[in-house]
C-alpha atoms as a PDB file:
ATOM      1  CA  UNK A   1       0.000   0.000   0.000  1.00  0.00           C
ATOM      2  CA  UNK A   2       0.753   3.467  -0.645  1.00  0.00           C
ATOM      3  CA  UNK A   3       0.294   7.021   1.337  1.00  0.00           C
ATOM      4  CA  UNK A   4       1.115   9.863  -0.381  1.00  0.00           C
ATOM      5  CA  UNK A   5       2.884  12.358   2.356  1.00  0.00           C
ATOM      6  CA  UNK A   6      -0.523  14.232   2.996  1.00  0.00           C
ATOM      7  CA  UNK A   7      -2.457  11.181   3.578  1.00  0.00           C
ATOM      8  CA  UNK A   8       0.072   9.770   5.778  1.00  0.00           C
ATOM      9  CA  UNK A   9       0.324  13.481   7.943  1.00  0.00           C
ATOM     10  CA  UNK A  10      -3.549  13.071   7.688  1.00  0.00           C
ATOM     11  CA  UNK A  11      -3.560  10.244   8.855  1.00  0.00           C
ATOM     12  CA  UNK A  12      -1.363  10.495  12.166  1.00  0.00           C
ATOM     13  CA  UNK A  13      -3.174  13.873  12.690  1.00  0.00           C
ATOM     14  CA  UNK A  14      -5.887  11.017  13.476  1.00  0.00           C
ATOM     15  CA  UNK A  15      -4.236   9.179  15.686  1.00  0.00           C
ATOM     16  CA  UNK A  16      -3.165  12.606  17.818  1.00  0.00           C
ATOM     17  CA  UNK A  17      -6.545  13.726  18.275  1.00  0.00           C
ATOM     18  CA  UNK A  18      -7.460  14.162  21.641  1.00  0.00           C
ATOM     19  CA  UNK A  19     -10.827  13.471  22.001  1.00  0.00           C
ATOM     20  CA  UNK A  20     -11.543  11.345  25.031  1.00  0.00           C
ATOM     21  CA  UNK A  21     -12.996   8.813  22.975  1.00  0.00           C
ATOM     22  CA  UNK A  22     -10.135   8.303  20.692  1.00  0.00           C
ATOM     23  CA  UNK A  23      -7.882   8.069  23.989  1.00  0.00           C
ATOM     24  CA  UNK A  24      -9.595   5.586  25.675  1.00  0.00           C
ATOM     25  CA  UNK A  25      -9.552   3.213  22.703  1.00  0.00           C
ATOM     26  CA  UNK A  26      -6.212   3.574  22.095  1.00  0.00           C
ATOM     27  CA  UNK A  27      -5.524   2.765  26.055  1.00  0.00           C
ATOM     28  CA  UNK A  28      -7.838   0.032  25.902  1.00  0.00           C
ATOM     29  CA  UNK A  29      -5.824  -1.206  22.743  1.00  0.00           C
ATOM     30  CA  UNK A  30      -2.546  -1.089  23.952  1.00  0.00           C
ATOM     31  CA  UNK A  31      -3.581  -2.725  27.301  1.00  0.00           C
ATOM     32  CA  UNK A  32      -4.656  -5.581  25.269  1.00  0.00           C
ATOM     33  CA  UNK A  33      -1.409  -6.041  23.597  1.00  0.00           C
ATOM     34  CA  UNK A  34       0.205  -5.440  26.820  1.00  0.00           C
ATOM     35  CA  UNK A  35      -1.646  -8.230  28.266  1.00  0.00           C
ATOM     36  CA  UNK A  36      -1.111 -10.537  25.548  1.00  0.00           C
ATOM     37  CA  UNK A  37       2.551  -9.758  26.338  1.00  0.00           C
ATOM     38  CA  UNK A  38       4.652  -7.235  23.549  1.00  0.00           C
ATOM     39  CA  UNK A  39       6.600  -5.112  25.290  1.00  0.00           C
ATOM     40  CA  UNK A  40       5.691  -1.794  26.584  1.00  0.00           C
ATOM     41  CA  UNK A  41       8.454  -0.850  23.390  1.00  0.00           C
ATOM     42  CA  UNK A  42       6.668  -2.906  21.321  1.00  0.00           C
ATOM     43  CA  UNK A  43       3.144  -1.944  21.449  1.00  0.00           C
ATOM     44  CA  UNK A  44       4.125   1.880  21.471  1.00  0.00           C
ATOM     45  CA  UNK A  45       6.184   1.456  18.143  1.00  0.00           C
ATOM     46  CA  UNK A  46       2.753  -0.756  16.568  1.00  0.00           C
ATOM     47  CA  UNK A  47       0.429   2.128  17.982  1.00  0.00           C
ATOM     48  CA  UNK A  48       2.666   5.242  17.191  1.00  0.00           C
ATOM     49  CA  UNK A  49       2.698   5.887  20.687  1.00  0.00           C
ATOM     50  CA  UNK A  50       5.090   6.781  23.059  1.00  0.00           C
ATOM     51  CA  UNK A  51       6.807   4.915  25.509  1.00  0.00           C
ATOM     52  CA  UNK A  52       5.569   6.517  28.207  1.00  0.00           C
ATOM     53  CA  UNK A  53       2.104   6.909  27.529  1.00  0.00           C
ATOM     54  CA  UNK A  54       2.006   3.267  27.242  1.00  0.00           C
ATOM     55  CA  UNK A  55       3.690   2.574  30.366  1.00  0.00           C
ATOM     56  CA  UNK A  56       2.022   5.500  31.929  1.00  0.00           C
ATOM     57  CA  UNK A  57      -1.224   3.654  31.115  1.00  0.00           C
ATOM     58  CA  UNK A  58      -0.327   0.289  32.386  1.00  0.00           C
ATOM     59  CA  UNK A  59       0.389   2.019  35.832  1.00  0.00           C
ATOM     60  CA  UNK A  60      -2.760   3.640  36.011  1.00  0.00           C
ATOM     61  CA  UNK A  61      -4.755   0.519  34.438  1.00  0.00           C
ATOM     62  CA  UNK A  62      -2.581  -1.482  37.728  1.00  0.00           C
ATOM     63  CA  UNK A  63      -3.235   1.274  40.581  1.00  0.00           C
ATOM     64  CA  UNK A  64      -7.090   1.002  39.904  1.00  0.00           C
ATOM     65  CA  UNK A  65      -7.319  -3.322  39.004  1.00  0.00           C
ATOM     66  CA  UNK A  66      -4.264  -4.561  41.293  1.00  0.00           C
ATOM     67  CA  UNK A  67      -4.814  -7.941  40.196  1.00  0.00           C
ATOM     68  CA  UNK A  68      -4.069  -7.419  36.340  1.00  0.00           C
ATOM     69  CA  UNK A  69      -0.165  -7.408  37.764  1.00  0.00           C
END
């Protein structure tokens, strides 16, 4: 597949959004991967994510359901 460079920029405008919405499916997808066990590395590099927001996430997701440690 192809993007031309303003479909691609439109694209990951997209995925920066910050509407609560798109946040909370993009937590709820990276938890997934988390739990199916990528690396916090790995599922921020598939989700054009930062590190930190994924790890960030997977401490909050663990402070509020202690038993998904």
């Amino acid at each position: 597949m192809f993007l031309s460079e303003t479909d691609r920029d439109t694209l990951l405008e997209t995925l920066t959004a910050k509407s609560p919405a798109l946040i909370q499916a993009r937590m709820a997808n990276a938890l997934l991967l988390l739990a199916e066990g990528l690396s916090t590395e790995d599922v921020a590099g598939l989700l054009y994510l930062d590190e930190a927001s994924v790890a960030g996430w997977q401490a909050l997701f663990s402070k509020h359901s202690p038993k998904a440690v």
